[in-house]
PDB file of N, CA and C in Angstrom:
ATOM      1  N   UNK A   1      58.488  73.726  -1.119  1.00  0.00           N
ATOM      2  CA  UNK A   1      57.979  73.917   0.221  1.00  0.00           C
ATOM      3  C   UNK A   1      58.790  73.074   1.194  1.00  0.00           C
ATOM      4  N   UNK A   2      59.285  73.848   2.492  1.00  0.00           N
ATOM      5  CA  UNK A   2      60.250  72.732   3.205  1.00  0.00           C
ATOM      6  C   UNK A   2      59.427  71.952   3.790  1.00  0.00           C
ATOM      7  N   UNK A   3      59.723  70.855   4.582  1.00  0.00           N
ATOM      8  CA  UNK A   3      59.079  70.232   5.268  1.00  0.00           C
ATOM      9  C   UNK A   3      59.777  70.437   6.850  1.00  0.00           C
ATOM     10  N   UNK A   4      61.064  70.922   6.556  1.00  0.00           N
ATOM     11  CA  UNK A   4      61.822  70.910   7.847  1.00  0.00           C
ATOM     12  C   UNK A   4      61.201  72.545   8.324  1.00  0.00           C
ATOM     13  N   UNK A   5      61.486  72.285  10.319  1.00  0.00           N
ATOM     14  CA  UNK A   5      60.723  73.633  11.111  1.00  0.00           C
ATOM     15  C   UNK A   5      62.037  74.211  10.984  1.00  0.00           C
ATOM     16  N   UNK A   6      62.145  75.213  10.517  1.00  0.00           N
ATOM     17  CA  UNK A   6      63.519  76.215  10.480  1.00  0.00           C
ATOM     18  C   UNK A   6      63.813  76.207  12.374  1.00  0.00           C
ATOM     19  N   UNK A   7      62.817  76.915  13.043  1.00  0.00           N
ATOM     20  CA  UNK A   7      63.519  76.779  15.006  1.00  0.00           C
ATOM     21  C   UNK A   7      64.321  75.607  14.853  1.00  0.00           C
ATOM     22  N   UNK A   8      63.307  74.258  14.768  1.00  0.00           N
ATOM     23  CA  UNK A   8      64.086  72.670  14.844  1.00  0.00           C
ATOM     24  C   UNK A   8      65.200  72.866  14.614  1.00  0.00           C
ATOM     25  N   UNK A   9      65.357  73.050  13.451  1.00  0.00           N
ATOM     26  CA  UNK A   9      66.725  72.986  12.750  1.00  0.00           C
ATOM     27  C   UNK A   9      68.232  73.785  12.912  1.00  0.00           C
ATOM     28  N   UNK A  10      67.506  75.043  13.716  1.00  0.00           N
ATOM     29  CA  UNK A  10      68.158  75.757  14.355  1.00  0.00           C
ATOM     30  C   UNK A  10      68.240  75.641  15.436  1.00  0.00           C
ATOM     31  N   UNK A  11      67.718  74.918  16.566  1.00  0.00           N
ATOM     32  CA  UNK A  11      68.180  74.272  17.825  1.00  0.00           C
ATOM     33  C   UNK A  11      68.820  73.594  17.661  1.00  0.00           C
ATOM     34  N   UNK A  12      68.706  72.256  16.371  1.00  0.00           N
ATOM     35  CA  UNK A  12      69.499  71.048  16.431  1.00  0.00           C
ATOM     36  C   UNK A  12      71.278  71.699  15.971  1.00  0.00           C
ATOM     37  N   UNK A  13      71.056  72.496  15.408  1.00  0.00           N
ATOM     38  CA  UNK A  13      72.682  72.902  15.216  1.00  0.00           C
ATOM     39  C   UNK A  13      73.076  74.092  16.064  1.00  0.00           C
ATOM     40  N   UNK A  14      72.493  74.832  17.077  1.00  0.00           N
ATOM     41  CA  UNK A  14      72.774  75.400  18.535  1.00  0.00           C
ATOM     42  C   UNK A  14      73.432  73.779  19.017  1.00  0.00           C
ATOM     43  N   UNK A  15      72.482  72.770  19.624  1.00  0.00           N
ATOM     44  CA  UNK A  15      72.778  71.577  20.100  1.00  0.00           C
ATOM     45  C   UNK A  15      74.185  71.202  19.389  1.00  0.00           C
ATOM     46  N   UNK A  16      74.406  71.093  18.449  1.00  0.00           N
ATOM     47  CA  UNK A  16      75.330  70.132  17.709  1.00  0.00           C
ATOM     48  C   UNK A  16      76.547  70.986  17.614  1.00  0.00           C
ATOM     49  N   UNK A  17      76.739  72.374  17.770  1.00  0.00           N
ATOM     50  CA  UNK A  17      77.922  73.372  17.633  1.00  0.00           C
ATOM     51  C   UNK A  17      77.699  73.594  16.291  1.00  0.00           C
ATOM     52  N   UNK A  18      77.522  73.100  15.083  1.00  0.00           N
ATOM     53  CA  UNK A  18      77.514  73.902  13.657  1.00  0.00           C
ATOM     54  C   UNK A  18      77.061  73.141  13.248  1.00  0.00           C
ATOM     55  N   UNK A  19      77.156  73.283  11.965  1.00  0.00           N
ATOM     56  CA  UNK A  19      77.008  72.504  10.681  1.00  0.00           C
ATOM     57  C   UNK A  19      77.545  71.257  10.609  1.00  0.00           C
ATOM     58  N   UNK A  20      79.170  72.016  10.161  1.00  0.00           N
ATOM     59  CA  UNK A  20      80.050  70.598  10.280  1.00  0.00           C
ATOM     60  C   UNK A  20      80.060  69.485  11.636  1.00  0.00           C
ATOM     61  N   UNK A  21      79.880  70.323  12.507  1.00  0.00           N
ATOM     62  CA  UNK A  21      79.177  69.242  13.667  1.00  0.00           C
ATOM     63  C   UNK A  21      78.493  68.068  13.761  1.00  0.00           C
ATOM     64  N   UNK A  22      77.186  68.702  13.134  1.00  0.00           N
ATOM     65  CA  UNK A  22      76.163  67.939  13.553  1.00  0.00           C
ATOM     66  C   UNK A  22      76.208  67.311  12.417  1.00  0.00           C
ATOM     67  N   UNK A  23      76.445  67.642  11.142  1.00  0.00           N
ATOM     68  CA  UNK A  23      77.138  66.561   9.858  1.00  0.00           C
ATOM     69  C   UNK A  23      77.567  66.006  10.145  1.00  0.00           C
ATOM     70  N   UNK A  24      78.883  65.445  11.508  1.00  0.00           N
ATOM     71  CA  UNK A  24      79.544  64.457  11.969  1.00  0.00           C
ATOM     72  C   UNK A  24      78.975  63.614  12.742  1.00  0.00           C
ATOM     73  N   UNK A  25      78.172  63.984  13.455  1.00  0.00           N
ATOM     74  CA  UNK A  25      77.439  63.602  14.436  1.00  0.00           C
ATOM     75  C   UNK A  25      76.152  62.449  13.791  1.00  0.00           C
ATOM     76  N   UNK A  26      75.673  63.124  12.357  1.00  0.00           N
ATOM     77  CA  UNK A  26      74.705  62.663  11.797  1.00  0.00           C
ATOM     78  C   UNK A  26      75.268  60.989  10.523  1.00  0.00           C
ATOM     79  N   UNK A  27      76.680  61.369  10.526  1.00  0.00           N
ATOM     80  CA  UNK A  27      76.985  60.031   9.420  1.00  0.00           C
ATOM     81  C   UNK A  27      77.206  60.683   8.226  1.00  0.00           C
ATOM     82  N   UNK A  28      77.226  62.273   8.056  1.00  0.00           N
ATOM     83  CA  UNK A  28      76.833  62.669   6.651  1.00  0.00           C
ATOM     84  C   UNK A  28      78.268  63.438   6.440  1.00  0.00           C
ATOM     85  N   UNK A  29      78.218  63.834   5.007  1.00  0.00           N
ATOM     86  CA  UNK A  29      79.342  64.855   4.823  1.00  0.00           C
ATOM     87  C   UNK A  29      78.356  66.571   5.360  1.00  0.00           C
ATOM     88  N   UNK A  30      79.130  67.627   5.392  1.00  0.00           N
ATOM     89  CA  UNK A  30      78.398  68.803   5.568  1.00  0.00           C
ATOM     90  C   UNK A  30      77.322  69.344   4.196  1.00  0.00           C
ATOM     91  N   UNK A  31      77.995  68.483   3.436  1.00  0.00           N
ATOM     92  CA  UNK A  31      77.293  68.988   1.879  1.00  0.00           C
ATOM     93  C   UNK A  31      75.982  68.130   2.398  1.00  0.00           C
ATOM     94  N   UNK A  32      75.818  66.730   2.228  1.00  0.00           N
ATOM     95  CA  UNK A  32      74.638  66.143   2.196  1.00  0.00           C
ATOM     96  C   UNK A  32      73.315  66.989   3.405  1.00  0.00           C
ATOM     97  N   UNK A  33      74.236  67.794   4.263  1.00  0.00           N
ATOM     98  CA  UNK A  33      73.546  68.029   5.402  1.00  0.00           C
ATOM     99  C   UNK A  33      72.608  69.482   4.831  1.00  0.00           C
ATOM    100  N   UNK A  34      73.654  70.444   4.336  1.00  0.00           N
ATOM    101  CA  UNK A  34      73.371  71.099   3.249  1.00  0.00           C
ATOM    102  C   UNK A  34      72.014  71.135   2.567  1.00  0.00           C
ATOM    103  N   UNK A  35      72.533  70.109   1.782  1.00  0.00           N
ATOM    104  CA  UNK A  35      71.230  69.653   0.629  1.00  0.00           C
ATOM    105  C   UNK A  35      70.157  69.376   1.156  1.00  0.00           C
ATOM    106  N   UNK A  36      70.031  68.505   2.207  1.00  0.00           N
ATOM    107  CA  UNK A  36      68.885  68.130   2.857  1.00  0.00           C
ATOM    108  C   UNK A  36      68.255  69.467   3.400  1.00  0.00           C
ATOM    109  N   UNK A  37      69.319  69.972   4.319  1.00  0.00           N
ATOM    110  CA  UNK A  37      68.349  71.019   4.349  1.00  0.00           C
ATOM    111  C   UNK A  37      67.663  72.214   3.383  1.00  0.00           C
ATOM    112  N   UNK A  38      68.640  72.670   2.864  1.00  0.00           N
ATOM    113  CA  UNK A  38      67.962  73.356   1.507  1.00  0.00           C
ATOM    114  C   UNK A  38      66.531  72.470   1.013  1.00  0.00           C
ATOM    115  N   UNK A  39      66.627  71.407   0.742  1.00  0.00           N
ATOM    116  CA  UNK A  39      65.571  71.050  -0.116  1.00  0.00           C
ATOM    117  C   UNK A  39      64.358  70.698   1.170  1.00  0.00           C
ATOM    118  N   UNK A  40      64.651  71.142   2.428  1.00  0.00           N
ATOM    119  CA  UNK A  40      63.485  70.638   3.392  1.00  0.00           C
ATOM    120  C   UNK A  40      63.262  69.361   3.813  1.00  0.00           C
ATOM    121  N   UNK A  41      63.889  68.260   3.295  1.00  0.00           N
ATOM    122  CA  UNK A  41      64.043  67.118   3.567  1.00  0.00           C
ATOM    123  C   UNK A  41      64.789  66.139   4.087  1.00  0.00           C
ATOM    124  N   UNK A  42      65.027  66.443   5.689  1.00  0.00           N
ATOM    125  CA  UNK A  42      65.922  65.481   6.387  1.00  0.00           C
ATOM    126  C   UNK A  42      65.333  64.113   6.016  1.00  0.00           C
ATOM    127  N   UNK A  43      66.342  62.647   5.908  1.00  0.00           N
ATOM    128  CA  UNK A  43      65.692  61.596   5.844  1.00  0.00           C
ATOM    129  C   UNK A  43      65.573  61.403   7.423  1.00  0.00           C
ATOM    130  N   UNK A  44      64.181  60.200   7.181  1.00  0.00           N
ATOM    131  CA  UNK A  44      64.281  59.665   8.381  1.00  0.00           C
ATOM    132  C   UNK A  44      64.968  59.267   9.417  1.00  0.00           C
ATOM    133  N   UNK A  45      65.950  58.750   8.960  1.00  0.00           N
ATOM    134  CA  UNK A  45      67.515  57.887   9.429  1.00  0.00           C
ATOM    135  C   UNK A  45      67.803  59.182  10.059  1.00  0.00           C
ATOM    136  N   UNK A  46      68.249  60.361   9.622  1.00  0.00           N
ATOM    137  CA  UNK A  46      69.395  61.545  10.566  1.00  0.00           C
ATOM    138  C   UNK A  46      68.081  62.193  11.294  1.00  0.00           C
ATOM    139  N   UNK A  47      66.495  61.698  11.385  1.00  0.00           N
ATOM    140  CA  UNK A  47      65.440  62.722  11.996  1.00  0.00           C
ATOM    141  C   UNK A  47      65.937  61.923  12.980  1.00  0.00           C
ATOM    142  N   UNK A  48      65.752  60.775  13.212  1.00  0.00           N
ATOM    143  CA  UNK A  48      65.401  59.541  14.448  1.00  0.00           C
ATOM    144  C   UNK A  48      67.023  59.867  14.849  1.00  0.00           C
ATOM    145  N   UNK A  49      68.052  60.469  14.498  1.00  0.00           N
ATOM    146  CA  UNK A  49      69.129  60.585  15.172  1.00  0.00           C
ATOM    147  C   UNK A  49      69.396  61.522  15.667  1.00  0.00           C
ATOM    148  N   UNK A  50      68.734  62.917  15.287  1.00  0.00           N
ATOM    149  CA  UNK A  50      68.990  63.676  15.957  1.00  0.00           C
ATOM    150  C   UNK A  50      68.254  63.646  17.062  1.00  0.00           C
ATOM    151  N   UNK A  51      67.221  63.139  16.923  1.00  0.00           N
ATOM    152  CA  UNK A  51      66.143  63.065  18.572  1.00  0.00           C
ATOM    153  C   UNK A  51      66.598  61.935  19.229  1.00  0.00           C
ATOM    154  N   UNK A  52      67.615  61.436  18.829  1.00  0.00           N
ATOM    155  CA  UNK A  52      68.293  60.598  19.813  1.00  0.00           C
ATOM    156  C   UNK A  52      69.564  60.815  20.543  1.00  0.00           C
ATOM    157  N   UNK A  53      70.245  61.828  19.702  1.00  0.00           N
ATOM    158  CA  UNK A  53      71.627  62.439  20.181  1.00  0.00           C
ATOM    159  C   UNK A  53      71.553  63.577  21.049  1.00  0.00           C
ATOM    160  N   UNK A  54      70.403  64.150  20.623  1.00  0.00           N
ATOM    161  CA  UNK A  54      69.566  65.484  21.594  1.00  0.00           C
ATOM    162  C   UNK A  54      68.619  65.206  22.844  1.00  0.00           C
ATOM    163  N   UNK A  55      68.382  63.740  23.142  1.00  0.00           N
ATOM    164  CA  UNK A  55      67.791  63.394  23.809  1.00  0.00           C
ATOM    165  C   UNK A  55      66.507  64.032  24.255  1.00  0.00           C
ATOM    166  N   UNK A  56      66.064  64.075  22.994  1.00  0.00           N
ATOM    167  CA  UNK A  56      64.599  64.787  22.867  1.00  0.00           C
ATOM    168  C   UNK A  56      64.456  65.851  22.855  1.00  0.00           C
ATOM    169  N   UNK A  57      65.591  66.970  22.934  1.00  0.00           N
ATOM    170  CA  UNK A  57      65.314  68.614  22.969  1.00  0.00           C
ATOM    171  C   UNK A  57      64.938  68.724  21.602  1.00  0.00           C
ATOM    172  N   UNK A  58      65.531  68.669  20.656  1.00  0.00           N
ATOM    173  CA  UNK A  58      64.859  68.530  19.339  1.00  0.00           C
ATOM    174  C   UNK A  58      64.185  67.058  18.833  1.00  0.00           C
ATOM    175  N   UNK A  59      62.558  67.238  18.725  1.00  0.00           N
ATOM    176  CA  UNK A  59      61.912  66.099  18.711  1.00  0.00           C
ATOM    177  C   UNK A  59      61.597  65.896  17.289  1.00  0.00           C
ATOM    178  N   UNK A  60      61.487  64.497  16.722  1.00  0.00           N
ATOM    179  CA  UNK A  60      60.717  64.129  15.232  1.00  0.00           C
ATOM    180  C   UNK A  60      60.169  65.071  14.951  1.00  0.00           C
ATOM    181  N   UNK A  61      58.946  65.173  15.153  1.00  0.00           N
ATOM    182  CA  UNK A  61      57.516  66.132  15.016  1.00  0.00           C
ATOM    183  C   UNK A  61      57.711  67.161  14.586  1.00  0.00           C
ATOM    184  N   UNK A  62      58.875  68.072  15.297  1.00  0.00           N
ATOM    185  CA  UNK A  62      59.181  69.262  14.648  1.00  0.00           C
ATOM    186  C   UNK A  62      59.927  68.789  13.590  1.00  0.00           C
ATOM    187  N   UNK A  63      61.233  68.333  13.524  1.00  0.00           N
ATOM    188  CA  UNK A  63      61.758  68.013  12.937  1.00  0.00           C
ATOM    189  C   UNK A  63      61.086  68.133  10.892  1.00  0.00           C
ATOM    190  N   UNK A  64      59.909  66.736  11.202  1.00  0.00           N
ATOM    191  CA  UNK A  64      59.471  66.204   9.413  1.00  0.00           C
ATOM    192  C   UNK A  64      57.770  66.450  10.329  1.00  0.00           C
ATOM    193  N   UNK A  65      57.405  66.801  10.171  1.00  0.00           N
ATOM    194  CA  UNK A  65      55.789  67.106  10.605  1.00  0.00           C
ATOM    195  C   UNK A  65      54.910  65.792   9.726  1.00  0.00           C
ATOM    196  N   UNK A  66      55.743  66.204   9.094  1.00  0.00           N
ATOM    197  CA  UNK A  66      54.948  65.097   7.588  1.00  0.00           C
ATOM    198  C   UNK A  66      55.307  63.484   8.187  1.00  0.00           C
ATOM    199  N   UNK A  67      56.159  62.679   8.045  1.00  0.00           N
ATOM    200  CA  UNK A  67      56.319  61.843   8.840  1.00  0.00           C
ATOM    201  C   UNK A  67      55.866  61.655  10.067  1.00  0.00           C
ATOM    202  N   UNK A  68      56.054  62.660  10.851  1.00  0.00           N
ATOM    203  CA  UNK A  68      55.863  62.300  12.615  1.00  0.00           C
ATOM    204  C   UNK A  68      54.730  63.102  12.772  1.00  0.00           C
ATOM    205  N   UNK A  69      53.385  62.631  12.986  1.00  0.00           N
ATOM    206  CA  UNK A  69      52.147  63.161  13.130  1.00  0.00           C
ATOM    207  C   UNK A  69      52.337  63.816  14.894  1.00  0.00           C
ATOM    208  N   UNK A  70      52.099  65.083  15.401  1.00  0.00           N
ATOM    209  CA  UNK A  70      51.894  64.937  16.684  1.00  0.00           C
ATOM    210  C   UNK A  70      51.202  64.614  17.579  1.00  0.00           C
ATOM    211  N   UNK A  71      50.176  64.347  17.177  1.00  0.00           N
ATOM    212  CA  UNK A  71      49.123  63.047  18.314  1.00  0.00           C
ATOM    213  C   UNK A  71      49.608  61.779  18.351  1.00  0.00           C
ATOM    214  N   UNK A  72      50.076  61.274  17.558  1.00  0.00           N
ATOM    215  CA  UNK A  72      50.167  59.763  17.666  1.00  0.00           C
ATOM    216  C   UNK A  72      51.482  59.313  18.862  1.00  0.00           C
ATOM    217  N   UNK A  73      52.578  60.276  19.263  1.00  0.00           N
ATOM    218  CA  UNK A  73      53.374  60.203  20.194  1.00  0.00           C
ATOM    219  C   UNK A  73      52.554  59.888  21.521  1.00  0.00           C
ATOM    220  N   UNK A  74      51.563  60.817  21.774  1.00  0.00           N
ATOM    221  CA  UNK A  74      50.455  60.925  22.948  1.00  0.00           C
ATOM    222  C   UNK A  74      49.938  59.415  22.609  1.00  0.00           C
ATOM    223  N   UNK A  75      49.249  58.958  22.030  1.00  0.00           N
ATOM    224  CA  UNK A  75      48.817  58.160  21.564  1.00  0.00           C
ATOM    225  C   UNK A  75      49.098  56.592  22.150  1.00  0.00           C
ATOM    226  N   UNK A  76      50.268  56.421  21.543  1.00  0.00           N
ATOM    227  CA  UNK A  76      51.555  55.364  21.700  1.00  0.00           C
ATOM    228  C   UNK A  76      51.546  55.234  23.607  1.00  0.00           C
ATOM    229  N   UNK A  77      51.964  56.651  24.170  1.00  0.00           N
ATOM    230  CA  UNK A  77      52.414  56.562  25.702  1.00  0.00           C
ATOM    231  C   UNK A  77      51.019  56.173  26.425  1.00  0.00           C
ATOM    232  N   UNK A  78      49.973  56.383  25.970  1.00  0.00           N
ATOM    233  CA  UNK A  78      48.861  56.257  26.667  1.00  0.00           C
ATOM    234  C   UNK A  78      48.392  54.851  26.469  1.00  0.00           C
ATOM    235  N   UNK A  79      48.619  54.407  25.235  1.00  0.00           N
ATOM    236  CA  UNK A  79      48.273  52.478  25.268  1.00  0.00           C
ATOM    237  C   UNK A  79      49.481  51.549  26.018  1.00  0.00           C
ATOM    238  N   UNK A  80      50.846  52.221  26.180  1.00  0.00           N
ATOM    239  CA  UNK A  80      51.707  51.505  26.904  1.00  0.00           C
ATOM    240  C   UNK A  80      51.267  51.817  28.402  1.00  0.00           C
ATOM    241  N   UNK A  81      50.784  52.821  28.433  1.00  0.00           N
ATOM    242  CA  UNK A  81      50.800  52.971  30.155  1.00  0.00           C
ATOM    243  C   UNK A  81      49.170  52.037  30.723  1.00  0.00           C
ATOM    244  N   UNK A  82      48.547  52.168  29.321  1.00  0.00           N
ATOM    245  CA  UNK A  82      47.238  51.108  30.279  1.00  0.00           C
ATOM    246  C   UNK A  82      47.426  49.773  30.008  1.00  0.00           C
ATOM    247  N   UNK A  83      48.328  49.387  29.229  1.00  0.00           N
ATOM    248  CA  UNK A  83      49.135  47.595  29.403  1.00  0.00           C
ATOM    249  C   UNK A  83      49.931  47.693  30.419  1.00  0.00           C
ATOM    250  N   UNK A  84      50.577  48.910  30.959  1.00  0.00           N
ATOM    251  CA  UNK A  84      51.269  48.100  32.027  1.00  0.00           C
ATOM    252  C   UNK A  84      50.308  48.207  33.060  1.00  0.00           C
ATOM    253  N   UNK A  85      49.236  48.895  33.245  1.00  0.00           N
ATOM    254  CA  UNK A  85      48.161  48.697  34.211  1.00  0.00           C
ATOM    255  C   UNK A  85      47.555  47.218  34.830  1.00  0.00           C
ATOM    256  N   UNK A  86      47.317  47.033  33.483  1.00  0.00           N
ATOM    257  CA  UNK A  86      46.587  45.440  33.049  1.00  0.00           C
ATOM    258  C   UNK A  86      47.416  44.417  33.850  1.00  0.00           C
ATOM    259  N   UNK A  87      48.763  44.719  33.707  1.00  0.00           N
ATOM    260  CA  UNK A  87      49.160  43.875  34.249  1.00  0.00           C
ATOM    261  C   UNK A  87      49.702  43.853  36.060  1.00  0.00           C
TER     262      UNK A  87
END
């Protein structure tokens, strides 16, 4: 069962120009990029990079669902925004 969103994954390499691209982009050879995807399992390390090189068009969440819960993003922005209230 993958864990990766096939769209995600297919935006992030629209975004990245290909394969071998975004394999470069990511630290990996194209094979490792490959494998990961076949087996549904980006690691963490190339999730948190691609939502950083994409500047959020492709986000965690889609990305590993399993890892990145989608409430807890909401979550996070809403306790930073009432500390900076506080203060």
């Amino acid at each position: 069962m993958s864990d990766i969103s096939d769209t995600a994954m297919g935006r992030a390499l629209d975004f990245f120009g290909g394969h071998t691209a975004m394999a470069r982009a990511l630290c990996m050879t194209p094979r490792e990029l490959w494998g990961a995807r076949t087996r549904g399992q980006l690691s963490r390390r190339a999730t948190e990079r691609v939502h950083r090189l994409t500047l959020g068009t492709v986000r965690r969440e889609e990305l590993r669902p399993d890892l990145y819960p989608r409430g807890r993003h909401f979550i996070r922005v809403k306790v930073r925004r009432a500390r900076e209230r506080q203060r």
